[in-house]
Protein backbone atom coordinates (compact mmCIF):
# COMPACT_ATOMS: atom_id res chain seq x y z
CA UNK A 1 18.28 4.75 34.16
CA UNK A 2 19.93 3.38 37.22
CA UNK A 3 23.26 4.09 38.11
CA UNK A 4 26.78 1.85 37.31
CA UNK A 5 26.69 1.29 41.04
CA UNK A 6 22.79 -0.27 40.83
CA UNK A 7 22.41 -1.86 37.14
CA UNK A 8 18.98 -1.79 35.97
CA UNK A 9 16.70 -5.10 36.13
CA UNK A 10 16.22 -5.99 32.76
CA UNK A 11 12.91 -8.05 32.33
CA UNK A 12 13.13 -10.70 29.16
CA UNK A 13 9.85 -11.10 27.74
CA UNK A 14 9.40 -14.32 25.06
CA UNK A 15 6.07 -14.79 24.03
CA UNK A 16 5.54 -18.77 23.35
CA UNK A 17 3.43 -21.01 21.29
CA UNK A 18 4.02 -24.94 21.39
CA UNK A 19 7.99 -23.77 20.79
CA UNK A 20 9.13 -26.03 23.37
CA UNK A 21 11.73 -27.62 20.93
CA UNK A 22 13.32 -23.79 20.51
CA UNK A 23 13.06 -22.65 24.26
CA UNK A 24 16.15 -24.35 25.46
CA UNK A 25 18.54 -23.31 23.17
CA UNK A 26 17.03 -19.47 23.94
CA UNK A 27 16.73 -19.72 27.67
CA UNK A 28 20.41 -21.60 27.90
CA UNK A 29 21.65 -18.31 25.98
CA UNK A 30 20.20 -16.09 28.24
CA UNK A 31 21.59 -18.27 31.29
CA UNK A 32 25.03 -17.38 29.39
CA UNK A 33 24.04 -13.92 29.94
CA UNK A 34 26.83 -11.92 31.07
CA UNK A 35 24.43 -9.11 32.25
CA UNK A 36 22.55 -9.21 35.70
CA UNK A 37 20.03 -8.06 37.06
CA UNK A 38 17.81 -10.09 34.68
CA UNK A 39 14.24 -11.61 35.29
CA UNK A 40 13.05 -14.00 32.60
CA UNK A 41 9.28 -14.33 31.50
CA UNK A 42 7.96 -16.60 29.19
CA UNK A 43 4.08 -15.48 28.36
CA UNK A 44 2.79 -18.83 26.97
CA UNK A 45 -0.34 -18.89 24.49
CA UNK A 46 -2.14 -22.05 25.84
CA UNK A 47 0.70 -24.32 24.42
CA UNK A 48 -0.74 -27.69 24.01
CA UNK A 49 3.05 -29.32 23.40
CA UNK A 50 5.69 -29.84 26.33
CA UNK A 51 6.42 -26.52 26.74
CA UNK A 52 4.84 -25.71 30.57
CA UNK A 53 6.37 -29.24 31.61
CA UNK A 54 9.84 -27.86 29.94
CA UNK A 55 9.68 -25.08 31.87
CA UNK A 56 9.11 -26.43 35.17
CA UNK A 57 11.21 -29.16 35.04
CA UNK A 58 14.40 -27.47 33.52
CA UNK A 59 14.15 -24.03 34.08
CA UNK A 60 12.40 -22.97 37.74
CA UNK A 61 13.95 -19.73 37.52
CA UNK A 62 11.50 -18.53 34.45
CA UNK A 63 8.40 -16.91 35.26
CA UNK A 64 5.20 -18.62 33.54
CA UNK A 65 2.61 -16.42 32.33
CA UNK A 66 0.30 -18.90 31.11
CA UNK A 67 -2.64 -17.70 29.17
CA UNK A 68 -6.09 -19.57 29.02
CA UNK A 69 -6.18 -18.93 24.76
CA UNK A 70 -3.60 -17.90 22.04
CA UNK A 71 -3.51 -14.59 22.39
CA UNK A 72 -1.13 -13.93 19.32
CA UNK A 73 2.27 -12.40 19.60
CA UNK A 74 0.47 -9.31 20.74
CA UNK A 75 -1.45 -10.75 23.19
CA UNK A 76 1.72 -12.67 25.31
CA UNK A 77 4.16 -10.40 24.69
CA UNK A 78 1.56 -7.76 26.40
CA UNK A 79 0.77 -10.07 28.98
CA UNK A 80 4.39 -10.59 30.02
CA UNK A 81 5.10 -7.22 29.69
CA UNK A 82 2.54 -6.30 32.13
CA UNK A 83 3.80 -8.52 34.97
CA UNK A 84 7.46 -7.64 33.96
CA UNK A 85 9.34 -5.98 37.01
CA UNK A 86 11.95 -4.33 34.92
CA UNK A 87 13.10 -0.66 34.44
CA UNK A 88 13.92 -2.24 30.64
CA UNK A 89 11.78 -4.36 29.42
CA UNK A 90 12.89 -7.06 25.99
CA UNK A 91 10.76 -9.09 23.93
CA UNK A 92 12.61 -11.98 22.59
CA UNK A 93 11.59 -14.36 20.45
CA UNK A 94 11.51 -18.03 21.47
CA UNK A 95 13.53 -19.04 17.88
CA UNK A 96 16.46 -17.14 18.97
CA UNK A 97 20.27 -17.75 20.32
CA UNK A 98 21.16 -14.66 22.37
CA UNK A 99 25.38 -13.64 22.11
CA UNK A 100 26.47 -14.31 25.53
CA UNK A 101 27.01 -10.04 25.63
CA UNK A 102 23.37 -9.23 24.58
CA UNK A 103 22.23 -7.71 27.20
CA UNK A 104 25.49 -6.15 28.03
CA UNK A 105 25.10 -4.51 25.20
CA UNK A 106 22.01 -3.40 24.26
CA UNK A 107 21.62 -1.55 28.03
CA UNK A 108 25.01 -0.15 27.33
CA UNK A 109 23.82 1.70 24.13
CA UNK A 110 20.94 2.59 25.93
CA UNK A 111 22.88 4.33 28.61
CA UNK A 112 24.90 6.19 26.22
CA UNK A 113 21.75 7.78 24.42
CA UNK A 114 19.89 8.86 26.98
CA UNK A 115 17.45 10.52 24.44
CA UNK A 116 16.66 6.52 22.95
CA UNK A 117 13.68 5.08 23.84
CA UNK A 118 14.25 1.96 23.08
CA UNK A 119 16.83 -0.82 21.29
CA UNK A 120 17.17 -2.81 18.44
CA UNK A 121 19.84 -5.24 18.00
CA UNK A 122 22.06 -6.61 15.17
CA UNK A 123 19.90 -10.09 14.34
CA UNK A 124 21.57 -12.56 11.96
CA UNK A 125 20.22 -15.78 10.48
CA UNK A 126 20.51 -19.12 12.59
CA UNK A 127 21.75 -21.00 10.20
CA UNK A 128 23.58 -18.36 8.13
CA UNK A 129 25.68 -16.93 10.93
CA UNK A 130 27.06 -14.04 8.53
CA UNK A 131 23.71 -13.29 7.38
CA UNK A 132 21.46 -10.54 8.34
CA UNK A 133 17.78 -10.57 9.00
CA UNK A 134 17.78 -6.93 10.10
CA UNK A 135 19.74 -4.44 11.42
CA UNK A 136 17.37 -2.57 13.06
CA UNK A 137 13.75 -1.54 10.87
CA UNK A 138 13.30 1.05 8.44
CA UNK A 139 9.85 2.87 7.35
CA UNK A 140 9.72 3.81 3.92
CA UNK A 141 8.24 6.99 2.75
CA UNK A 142 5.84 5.31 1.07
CA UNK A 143 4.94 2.96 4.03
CA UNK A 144 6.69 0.03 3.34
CA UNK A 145 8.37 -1.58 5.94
CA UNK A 146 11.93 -2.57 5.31
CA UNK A 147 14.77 -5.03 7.88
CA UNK A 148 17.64 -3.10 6.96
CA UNK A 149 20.32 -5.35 5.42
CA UNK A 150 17.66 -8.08 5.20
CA UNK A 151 19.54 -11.13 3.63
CA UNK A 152 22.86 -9.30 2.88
CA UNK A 153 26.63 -10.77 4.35
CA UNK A 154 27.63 -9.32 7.38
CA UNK A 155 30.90 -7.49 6.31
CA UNK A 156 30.73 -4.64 8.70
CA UNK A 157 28.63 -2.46 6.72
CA UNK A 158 26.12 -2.33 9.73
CA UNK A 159 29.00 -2.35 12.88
CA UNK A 160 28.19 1.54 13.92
CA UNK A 161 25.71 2.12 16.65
CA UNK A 162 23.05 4.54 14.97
CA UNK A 163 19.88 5.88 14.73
CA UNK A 164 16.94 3.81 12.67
CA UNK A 165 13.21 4.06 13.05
CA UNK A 166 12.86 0.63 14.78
CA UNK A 167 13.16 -2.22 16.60
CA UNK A 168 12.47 -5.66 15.34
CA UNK A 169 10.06 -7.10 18.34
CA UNK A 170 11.66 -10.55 17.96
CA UNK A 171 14.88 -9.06 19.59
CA UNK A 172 13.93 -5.19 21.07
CA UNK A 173 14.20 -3.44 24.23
CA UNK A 174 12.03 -0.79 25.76
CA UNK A 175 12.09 1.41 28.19
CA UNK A 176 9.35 1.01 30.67
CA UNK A 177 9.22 5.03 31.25
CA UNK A 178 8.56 4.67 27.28
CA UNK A 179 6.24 2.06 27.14
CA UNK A 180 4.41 3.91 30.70
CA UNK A 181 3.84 6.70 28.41
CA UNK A 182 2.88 5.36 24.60
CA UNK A 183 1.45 1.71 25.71
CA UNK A 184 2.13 -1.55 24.64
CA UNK A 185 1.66 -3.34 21.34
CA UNK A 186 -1.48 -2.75 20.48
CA UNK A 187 -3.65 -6.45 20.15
CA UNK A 188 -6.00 -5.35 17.35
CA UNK A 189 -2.93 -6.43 15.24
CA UNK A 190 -2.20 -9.75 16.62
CA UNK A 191 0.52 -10.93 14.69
CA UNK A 192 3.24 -9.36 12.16
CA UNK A 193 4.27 -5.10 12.57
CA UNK A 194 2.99 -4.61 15.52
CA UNK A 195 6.90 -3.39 16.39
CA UNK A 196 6.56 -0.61 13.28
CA UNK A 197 3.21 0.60 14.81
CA UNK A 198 4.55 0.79 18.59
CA UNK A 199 7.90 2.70 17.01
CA UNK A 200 5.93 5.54 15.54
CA UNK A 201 4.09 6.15 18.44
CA UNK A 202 7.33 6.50 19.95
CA UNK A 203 9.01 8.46 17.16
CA UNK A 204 5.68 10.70 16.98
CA UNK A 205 6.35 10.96 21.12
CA UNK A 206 10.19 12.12 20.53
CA UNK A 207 11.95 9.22 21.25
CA UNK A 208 14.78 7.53 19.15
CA UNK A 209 15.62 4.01 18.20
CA UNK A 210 19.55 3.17 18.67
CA UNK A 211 20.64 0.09 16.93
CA UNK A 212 23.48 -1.48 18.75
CA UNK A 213 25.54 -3.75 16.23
CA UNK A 214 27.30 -5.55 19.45
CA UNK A 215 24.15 -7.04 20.66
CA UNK A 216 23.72 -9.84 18.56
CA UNK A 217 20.91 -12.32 18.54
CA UNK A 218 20.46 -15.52 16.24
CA UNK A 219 16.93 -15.85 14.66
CA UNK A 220 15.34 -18.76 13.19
CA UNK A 221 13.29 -17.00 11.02
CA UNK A 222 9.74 -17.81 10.45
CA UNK A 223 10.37 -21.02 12.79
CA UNK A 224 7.43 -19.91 14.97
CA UNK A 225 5.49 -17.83 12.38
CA UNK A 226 5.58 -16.83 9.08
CA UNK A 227 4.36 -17.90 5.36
CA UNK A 228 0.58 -17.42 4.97
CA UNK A 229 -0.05 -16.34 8.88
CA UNK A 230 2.73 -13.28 8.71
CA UNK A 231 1.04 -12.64 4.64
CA UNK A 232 -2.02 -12.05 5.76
CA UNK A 233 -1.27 -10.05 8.51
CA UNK A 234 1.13 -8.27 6.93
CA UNK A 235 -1.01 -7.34 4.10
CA UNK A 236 -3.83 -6.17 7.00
CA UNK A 237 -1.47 -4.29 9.33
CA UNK A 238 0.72 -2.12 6.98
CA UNK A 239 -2.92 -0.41 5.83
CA UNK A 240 -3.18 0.22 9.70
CA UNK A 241 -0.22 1.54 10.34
CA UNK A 242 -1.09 3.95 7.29
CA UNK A 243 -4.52 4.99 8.60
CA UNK A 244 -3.58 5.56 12.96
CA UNK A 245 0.56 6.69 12.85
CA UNK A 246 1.31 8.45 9.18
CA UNK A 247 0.82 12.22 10.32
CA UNK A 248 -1.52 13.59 7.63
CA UNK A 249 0.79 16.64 6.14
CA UNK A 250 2.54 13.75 5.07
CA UNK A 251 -0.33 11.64 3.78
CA UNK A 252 -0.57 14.97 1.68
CA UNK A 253 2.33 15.41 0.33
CA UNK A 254 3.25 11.83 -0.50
CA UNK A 255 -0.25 9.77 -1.06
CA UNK A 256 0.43 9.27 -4.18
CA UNK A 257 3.49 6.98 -3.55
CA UNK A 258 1.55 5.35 -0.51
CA UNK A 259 -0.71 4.62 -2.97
CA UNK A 260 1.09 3.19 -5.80
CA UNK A 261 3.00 1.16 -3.11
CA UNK A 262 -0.10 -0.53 -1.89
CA UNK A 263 -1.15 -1.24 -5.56
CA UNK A 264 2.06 -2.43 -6.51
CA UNK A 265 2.04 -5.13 -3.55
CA UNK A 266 -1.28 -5.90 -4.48
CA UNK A 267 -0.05 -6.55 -8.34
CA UNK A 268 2.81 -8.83 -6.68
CA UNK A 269 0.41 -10.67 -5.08
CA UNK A 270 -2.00 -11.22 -7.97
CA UNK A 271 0.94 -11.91 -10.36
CA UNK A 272 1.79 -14.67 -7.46
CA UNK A 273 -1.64 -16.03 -7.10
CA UNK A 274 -1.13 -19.35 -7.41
CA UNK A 275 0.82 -19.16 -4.09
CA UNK A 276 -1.26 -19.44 -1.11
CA UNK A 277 1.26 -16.63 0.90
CA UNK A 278 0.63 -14.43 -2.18
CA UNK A 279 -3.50 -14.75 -1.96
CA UNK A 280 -2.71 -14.21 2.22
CA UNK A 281 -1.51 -11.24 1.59
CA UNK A 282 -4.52 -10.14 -0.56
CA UNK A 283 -6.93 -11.44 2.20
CA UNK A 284 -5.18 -9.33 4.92
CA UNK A 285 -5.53 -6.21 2.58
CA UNK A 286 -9.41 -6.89 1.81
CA UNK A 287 -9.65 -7.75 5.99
CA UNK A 288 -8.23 -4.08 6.99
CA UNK A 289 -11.47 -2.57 5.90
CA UNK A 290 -13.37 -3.43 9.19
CA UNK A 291 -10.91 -2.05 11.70
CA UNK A 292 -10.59 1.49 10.13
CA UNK A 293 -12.74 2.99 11.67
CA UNK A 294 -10.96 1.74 15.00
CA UNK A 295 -8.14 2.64 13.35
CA UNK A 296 -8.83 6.44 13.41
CA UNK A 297 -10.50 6.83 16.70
CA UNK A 298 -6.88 5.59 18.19
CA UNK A 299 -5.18 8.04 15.34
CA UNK A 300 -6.77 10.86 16.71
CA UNK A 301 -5.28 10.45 20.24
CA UNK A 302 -2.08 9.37 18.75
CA UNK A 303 -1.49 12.37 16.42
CA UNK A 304 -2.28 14.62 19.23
CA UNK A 305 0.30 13.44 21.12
CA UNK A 306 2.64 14.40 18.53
CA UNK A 307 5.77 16.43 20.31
CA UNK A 308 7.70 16.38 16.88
CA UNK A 309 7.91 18.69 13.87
CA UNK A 310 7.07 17.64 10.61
CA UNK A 311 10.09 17.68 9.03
CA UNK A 312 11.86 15.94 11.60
CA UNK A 313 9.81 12.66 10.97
CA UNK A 314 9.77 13.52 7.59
CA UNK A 315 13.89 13.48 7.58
CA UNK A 316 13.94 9.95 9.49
CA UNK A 317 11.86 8.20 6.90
CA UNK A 318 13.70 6.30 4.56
CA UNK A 319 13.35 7.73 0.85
CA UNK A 320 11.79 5.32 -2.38
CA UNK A 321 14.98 4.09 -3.68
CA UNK A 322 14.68 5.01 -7.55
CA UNK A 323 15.20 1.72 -8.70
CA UNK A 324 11.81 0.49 -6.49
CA UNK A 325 14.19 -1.38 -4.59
CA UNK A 326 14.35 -1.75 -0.22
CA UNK A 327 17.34 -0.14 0.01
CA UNK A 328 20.69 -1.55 2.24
């Protein structure tokens, strides 16, 4: 990290898709940043809306990364990424309202754990402003994926700057000495977890998420995604994430609640036929078949890599809560 005396450039990354009625209120926010140096990239998916006219017109100072197709939230956030200048590098997404101290604080907890990777930061509903959607991401033992607070009241329960497994990528930051060493997102999964499956590479590399409950971003969730798109995807990329990152001693010793997870997603969604995010999901799950063999030629690079014991990733996996429940 650079020194107090040179802060390090922070590069903002926002991925875009026709959002051009969300990007002012998120690039005014991060004009309210009180953090500098800060360069601010917008990676656009062929918008067909008034978003590139937005942009040059109101806010020169952005860099446009404008791609020739849609790309998917993989896709731009790599691309921006990639011509990002920054020693930290954050995705944001275009639906948000930064906290005028965001950036502040998120490269403040990074420089006080030195050992962290990368960021995630305390993200609350738009229109629920004592609401959380996550508190930083949890991996269950039994590979669900869990935001951490998801829904609850914000009464402090989540205002201590810890350890969790992840970063939500609609409000994360990375260090680029990280990101050097593990790679990007990876774009087989387009859209939807690609966050959880960048995080164990990093957690299987050594390095540690910090959540920092002073950085505080608004997130109008599912504005830009969501519903049938983040079902399906969701349903495809979870079985991913099983097959390349979950370390095989553990697929040992716990398949059996992998499994039973998987099935009982797949009951929910049968139960929930009728609804067309419900059959998404089930699509996604059929669709993962084709990409595993991908899947584990990339695994067997990625478990090599592995500079952690066992029972240390075992230990930062969150347990089945015995109720079935995510847990707080």
């Amino acid at each position: 990290m650079a020194t107090d005396a040179a802060p390090a450039l922070v590069s903002v990354v926002i991925p875009n898709w026709n959002g051009a009625q969300h990007l002012p209120t998120c690039l005014d926010a991060l004009r309210a940043q009180t953090y500098t140096p800060v360069e601010i990239i917008v990676a656009d998916n062929a918008s067909s809306d008034e978003s590139l006219p937005l942009l040059a017109g109101r806010y020169p100072e952005v860099r446009v990364v404008a791609l020739p197709e849609n790309r998917g939230f993989t896709g731009a956030c790599n691309a921006g990424m990639q011509a990002a200048n920054g020693e930290i590098v954050v995705l944001l997404n275009n639906d948000t309202e930064a906290d005028p101290a965001w950036l502040s604080e998120i490269i403040g907890a990074l420089n006080r754990h030195p050992e962290a990777g990368f960021a995630a930061s305390k993200m609350l509903l738009f229109d629920d402003r004592a609401r959380f959607h996550t508190a930083g991401d949890l991996y269950r033992i039994d590979g669900r994926l869990v935001n951490r607070g998801v829904w609850q009241r914000d009464s402090g329960q989540y205002d201590r700057e810890e350890y969790v497994f992840s970063a939500c990528g609609g409000a994360a930051a990375y260090r680029r000495a990280m990101l050097d060493e593990i790679g990007l997102l990876d774009d087989d999964f387009f859209f939807s977890a690609e966050d959880m499956d960048l995080a164990w590479r990093a957690q299987l590399a050594g390095y540690r998420c910090i959540y920092a409950p002073r950085a505080v971003v608004y997130h109008r969730l599912a504005a830009t995604g969501g519903g049938v798109t983040a079902s399906f995807y969701d349903g495809r990329n979870m079985i991913w994430i099983l097959v390349k990152d979950y370390p095989a001693a553990l697929w040992r010793k716990h398949w059996r609640r992998i499994i039973r997870a998987q099935f009982a997603l797949a009951w929910e969604a049968l139960r929930a036929w009728r609804g067309a995010a419900a059959r998404a999901r089930l699509r996604g799950m059929a669709a993962s078949a084709p990409g595993l063999p991908r899947m584990l030629r990339k695994r067997r690079a990625i478990q090599r890599g592995r500079r952690v014991p066992i029972a240390y990733l075992e230990s930062i996996l969150t347990p089945v809560p015995v109720d079935g429940t995510d847990p707080a």
